[in-house]
N, C-alpha and C. Protein backbone atom coordinates (compact mmCIF):
# COMPACT_ATOMS: atom_id res chain seq x y z
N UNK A 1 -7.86 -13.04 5.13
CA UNK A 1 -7.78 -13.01 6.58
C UNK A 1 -8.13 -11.62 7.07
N UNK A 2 -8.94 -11.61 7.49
CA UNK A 2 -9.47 -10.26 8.54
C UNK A 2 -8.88 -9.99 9.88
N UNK A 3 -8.49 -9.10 10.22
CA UNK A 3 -8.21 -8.73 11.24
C UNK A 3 -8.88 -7.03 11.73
N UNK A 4 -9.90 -7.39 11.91
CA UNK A 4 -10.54 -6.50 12.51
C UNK A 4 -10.08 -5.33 13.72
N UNK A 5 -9.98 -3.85 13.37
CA UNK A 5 -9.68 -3.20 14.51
C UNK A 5 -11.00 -3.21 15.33
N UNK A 6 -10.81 -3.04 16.67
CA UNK A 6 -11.56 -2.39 17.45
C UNK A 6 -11.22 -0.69 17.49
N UNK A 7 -12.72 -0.13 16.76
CA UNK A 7 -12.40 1.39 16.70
C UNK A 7 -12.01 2.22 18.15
N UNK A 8 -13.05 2.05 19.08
CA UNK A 8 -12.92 2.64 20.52
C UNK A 8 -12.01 2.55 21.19
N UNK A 9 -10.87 1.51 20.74
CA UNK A 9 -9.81 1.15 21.86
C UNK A 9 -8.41 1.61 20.05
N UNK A 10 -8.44 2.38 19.72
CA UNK A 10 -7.35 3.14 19.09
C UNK A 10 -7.12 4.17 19.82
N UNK A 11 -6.05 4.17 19.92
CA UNK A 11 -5.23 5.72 20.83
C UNK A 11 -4.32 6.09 19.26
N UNK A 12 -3.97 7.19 19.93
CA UNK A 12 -2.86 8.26 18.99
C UNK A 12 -1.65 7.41 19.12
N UNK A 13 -0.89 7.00 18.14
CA UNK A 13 0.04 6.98 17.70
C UNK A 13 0.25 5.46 17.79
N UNK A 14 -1.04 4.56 17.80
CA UNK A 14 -1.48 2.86 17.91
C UNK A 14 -1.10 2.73 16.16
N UNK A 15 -0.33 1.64 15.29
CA UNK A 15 -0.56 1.11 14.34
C UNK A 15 -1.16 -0.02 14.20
N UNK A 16 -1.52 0.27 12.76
CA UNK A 16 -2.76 -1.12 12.29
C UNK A 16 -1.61 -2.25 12.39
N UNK A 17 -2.39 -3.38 12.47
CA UNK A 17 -1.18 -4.85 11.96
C UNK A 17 -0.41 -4.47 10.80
N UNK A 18 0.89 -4.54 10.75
CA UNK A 18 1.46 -4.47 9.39
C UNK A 18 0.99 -5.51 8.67
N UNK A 19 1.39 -5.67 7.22
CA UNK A 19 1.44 -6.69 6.19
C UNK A 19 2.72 -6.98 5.87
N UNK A 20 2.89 -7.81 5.04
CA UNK A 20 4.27 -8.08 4.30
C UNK A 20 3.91 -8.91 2.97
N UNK A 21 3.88 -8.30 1.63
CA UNK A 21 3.92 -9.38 0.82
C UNK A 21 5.47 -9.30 -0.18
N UNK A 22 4.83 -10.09 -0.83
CA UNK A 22 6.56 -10.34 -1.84
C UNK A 22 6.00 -10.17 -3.43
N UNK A 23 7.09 -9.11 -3.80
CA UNK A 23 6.80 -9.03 -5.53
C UNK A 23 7.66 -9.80 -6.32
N UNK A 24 7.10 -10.43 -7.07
CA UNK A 24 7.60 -11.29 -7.73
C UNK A 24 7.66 -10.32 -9.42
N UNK A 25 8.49 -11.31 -10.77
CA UNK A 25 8.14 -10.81 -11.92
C UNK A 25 7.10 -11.25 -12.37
N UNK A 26 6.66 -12.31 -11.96
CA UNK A 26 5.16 -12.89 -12.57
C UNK A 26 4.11 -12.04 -12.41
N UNK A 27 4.21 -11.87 -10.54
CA UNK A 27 3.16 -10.92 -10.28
C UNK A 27 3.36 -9.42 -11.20
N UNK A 28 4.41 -9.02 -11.59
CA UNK A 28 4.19 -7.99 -12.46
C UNK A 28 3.94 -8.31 -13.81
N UNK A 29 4.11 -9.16 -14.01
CA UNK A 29 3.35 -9.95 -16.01
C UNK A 29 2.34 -9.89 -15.51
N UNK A 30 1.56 -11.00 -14.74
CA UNK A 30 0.31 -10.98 -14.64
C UNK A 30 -0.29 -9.71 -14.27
N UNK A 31 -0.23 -8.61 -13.61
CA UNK A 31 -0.68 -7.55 -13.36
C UNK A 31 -0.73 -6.15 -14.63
N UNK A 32 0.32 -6.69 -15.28
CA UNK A 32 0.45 -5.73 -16.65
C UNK A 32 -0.16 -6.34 -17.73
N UNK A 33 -0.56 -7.81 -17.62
CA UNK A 33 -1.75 -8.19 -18.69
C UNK A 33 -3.04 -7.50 -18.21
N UNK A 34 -3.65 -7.52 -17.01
CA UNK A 34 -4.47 -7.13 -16.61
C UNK A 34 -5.08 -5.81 -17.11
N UNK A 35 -3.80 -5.05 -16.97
CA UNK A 35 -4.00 -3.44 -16.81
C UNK A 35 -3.86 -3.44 -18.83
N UNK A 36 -3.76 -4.09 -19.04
CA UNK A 36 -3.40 -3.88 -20.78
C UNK A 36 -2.71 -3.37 -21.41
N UNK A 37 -1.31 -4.27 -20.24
CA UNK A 37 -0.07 -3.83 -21.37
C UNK A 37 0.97 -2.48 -20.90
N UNK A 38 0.88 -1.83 -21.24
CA UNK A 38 1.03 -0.55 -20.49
C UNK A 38 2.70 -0.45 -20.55
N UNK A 39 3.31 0.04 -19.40
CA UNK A 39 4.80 0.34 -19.72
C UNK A 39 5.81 -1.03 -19.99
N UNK A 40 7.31 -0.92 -20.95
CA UNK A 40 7.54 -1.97 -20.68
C UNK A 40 8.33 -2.25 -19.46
N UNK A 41 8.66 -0.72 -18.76
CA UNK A 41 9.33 -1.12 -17.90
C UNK A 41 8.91 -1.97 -16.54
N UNK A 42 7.56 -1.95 -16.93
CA UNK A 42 6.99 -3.33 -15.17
C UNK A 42 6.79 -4.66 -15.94
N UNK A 43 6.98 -4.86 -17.15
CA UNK A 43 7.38 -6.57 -17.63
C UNK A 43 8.32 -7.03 -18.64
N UNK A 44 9.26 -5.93 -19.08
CA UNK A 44 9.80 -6.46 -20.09
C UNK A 44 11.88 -6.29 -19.45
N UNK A 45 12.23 -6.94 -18.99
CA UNK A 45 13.27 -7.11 -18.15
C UNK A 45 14.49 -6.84 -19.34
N UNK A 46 14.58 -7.24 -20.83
CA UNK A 46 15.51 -7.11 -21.98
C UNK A 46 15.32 -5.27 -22.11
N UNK A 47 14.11 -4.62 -22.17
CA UNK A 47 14.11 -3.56 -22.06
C UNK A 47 14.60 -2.73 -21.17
N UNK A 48 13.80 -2.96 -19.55
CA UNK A 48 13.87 -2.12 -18.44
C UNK A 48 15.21 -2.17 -18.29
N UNK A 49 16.33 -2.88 -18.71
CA UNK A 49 17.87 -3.00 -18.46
C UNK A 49 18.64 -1.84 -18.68
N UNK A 50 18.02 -1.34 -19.51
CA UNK A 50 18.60 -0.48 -19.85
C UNK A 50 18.27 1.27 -18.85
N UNK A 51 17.06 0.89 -18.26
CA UNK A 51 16.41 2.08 -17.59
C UNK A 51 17.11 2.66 -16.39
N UNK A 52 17.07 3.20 -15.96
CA UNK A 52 17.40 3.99 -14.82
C UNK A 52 17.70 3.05 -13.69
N UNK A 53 16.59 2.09 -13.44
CA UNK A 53 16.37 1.37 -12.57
C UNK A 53 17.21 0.09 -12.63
N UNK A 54 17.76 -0.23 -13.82
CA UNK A 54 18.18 -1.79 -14.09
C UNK A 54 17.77 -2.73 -14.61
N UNK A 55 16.23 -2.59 -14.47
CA UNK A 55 15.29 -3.90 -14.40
C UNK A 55 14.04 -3.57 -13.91
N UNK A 56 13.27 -4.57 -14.39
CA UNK A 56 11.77 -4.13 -14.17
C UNK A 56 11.49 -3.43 -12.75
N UNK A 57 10.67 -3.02 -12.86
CA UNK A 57 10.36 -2.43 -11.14
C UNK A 57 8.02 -2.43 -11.46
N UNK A 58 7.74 -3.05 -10.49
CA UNK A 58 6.54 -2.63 -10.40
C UNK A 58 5.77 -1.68 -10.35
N UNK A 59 4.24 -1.38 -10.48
CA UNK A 59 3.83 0.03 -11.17
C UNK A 59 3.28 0.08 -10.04
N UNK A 60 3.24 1.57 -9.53
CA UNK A 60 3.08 2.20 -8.37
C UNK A 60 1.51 1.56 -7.92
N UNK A 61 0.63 2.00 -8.35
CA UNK A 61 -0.66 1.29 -8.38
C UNK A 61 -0.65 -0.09 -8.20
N UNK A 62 0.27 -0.97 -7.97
CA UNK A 62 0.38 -2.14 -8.32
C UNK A 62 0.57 -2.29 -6.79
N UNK A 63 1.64 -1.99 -6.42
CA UNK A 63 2.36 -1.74 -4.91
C UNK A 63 0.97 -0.86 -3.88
N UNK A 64 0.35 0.34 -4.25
CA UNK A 64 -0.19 0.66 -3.50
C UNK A 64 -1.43 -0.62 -3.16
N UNK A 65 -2.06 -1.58 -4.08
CA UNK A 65 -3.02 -2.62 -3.74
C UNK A 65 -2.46 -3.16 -2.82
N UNK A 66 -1.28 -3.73 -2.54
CA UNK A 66 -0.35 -4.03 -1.74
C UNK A 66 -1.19 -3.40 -0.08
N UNK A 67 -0.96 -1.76 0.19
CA UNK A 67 -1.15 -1.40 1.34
C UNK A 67 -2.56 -1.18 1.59
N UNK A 68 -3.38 -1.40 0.12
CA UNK A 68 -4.96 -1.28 0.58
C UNK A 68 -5.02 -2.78 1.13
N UNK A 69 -4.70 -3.78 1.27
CA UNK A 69 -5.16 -4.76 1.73
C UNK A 69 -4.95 -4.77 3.18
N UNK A 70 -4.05 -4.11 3.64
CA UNK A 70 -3.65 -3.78 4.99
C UNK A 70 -4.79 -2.86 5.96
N UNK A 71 -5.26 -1.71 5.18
CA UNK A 71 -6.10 -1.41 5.62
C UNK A 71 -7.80 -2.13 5.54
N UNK A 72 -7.73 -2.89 3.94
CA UNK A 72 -9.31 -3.49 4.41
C UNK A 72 -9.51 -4.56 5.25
N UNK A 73 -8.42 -5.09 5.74
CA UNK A 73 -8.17 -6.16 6.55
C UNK A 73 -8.83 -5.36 7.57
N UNK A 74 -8.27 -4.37 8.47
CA UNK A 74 -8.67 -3.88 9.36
C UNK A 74 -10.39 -2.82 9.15
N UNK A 75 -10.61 -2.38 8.33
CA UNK A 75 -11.76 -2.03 7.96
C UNK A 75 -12.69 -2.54 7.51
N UNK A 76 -12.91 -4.20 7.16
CA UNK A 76 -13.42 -3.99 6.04
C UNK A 76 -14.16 -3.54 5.21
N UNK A 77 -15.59 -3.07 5.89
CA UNK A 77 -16.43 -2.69 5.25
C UNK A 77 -16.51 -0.77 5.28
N UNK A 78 -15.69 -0.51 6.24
CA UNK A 78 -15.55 0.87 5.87
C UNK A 78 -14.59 1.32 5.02
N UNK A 79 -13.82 0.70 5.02
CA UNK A 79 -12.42 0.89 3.97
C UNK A 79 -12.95 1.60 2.77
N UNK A 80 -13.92 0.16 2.23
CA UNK A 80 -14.31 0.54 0.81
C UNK A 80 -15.54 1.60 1.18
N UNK A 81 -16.21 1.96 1.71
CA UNK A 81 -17.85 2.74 1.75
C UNK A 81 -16.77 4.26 2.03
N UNK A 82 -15.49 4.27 3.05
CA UNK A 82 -15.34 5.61 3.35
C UNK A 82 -13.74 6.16 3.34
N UNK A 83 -12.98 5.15 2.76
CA UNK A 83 -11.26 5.07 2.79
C UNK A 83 -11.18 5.88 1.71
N UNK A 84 -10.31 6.82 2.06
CA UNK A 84 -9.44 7.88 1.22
C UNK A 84 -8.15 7.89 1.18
N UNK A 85 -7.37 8.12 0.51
CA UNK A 85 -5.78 7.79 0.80
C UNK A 85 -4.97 8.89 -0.37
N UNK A 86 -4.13 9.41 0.58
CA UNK A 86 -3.36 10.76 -0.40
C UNK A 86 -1.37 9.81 -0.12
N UNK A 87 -1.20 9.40 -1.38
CA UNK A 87 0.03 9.24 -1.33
C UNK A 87 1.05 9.92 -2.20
N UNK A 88 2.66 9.67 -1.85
CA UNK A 88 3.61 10.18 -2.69
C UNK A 88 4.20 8.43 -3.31
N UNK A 89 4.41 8.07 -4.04
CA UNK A 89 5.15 7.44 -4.86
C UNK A 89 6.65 7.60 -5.02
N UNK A 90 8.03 7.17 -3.89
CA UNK A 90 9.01 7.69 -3.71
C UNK A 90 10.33 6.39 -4.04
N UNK A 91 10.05 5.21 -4.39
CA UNK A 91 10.89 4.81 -4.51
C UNK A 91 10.60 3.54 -5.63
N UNK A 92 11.35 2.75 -6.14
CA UNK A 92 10.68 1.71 -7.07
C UNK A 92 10.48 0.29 -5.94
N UNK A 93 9.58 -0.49 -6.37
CA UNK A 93 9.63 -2.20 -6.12
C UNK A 93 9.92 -3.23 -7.31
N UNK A 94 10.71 -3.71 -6.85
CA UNK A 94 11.56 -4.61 -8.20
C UNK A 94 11.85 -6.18 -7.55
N UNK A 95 11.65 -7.08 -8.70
CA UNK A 95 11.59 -8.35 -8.23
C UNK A 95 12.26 -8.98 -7.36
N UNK A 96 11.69 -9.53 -6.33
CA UNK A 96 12.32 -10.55 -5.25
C UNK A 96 11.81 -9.47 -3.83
N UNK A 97 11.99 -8.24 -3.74
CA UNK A 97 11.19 -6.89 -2.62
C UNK A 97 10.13 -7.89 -1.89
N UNK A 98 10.33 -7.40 -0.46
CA UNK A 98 9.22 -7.70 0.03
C UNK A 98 8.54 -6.21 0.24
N UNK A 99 7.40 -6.08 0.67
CA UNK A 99 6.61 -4.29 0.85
C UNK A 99 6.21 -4.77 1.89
N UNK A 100 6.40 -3.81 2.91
CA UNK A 100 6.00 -4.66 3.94
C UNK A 100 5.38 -2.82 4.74
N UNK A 101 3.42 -3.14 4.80
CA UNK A 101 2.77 -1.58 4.63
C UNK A 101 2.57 -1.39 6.58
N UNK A 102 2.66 -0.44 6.68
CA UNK A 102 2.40 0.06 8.06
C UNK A 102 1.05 1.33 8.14
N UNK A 103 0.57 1.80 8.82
CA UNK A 103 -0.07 3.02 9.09
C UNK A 103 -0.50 3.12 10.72
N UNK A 104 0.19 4.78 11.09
CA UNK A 104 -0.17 4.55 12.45
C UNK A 104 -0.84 5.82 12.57
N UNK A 105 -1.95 5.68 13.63
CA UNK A 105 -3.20 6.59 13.75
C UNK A 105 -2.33 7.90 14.20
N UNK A 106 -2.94 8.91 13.51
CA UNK A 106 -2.43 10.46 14.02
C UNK A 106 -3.32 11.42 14.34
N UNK A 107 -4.14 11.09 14.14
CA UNK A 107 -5.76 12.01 14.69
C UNK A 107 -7.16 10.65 14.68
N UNK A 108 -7.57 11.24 15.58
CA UNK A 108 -9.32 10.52 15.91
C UNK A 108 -10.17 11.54 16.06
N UNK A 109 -11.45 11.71 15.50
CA UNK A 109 -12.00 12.98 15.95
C UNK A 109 -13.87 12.11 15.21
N UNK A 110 -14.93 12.88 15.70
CA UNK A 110 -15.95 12.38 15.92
C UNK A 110 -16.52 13.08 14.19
N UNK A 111 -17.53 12.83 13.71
CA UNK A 111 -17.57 13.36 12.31
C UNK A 111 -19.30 12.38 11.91
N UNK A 112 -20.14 13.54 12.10
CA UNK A 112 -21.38 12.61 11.78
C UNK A 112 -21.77 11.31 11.76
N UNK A 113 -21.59 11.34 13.41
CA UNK A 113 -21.70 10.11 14.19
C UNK A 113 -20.71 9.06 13.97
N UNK A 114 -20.32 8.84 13.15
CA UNK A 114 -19.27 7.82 13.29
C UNK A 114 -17.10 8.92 13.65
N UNK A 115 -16.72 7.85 13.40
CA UNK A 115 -14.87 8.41 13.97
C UNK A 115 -14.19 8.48 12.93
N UNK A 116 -13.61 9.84 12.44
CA UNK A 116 -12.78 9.65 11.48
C UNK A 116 -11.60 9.75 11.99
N UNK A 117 -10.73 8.54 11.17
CA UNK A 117 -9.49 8.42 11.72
C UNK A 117 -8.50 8.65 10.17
N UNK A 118 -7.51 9.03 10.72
CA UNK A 118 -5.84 9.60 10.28
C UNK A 118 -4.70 8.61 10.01
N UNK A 119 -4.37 8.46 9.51
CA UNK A 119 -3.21 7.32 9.09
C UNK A 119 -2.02 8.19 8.64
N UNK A 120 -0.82 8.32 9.15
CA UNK A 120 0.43 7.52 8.26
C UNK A 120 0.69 6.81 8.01
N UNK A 121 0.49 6.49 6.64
CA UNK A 121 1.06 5.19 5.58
C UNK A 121 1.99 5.64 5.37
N UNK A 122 3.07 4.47 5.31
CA UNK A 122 4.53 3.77 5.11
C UNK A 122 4.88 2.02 4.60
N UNK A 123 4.97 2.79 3.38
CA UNK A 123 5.62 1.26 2.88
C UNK A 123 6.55 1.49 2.39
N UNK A 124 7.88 0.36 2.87
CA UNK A 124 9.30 -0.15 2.90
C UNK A 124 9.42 -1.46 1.97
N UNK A 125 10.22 -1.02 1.86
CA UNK A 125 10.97 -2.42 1.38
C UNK A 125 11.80 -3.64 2.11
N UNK A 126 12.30 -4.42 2.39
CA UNK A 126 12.96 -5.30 2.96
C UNK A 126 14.31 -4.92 3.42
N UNK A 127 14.79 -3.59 2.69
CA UNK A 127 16.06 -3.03 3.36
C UNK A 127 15.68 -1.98 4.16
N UNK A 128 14.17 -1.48 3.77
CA UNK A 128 13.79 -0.38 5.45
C UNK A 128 13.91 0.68 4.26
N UNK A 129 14.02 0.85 3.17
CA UNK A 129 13.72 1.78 1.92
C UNK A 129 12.37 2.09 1.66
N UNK A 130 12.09 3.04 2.11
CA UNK A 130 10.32 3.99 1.52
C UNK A 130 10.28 4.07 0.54
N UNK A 131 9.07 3.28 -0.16
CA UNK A 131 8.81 2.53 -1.34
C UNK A 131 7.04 3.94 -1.59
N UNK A 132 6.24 4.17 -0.83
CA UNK A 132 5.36 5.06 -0.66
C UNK A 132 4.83 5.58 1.00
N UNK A 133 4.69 7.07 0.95
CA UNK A 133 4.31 7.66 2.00
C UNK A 133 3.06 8.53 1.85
N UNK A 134 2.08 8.81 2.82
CA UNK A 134 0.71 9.22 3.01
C UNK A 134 0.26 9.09 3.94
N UNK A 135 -1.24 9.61 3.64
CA UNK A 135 -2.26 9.81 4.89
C UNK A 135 -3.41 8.66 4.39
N UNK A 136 -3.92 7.75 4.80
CA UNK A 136 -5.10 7.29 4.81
C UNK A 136 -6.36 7.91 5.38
N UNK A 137 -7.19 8.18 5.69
CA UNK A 137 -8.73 8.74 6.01
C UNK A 137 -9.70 7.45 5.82
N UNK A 138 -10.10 6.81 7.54
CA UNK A 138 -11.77 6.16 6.98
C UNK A 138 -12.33 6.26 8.10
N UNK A 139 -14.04 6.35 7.82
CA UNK A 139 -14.97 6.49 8.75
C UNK A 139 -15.80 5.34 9.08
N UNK A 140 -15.26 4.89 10.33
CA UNK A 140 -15.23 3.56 10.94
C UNK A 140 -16.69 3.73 12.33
């Protein structure tokens, strides 16, 4: 589903549509077959029990795909040709979480003919817990 911004009609401090999806443990099996395996703490729940966390928690990269879809929704084709994104990684996502990604414009400014725009990214969790924080950058 696309949801296209209109670039010209963004003002300062306008956010994109949020998203909301839901992490499941599957989605972290299936995502840690993908990636090949990798820690056991994003699929192995007899292990991660013992971790810090309790229990599995999803891999940061995993969660941030999560808030790129938020932005290519609204970009799409600049997202990928000109999207940059500087994040911190501040909290875990663990099964049953919804992430639910925000970004609201903090600068617009003109940049070899096209508009580069500014994001704060914020993604929460379902209790309002900052799961990752940043700046997005794309030239729309």
């Amino acid at each position: 589903m696309t949801v296209q911004v209109d670039v010209s009609k963004l003002e300062i401090g306008d956010e994109l549509p949020p998203i909301t999806l839901h992490m499941t443990q599957d989605k972290m099996d299936r995502y840690g077959h993908v990636a090949g395996g990798g820690n056991p703490l994003h699929y192995d729940p007899e292990w991660a029990k013992n971790s810090e966390f309790g229990g599995t928690i999803a891999g940061g990269v995993q969660v941030l795909a999560y808030f790129n879809q938020a932005v290519t929704r609204a970009f799409p084709k600049a997202w990928i040709e000109s999207g940059e994104i500087e994040v911190a990684f501040i909290g875990p996502t663990k099964d049953g979480d919804s992430v639910i990604s925000t970004a609201r414009l903090v600068e617009k400014a003109r940049e070899n003919g096209k508009t580069r725009l500014t994001f704060d990214v914020v993604c929460t969790n379902q209790k309002g817990q900052q799961i990752i924080v940043g700046k997005a950058r794309v030239r729309a």
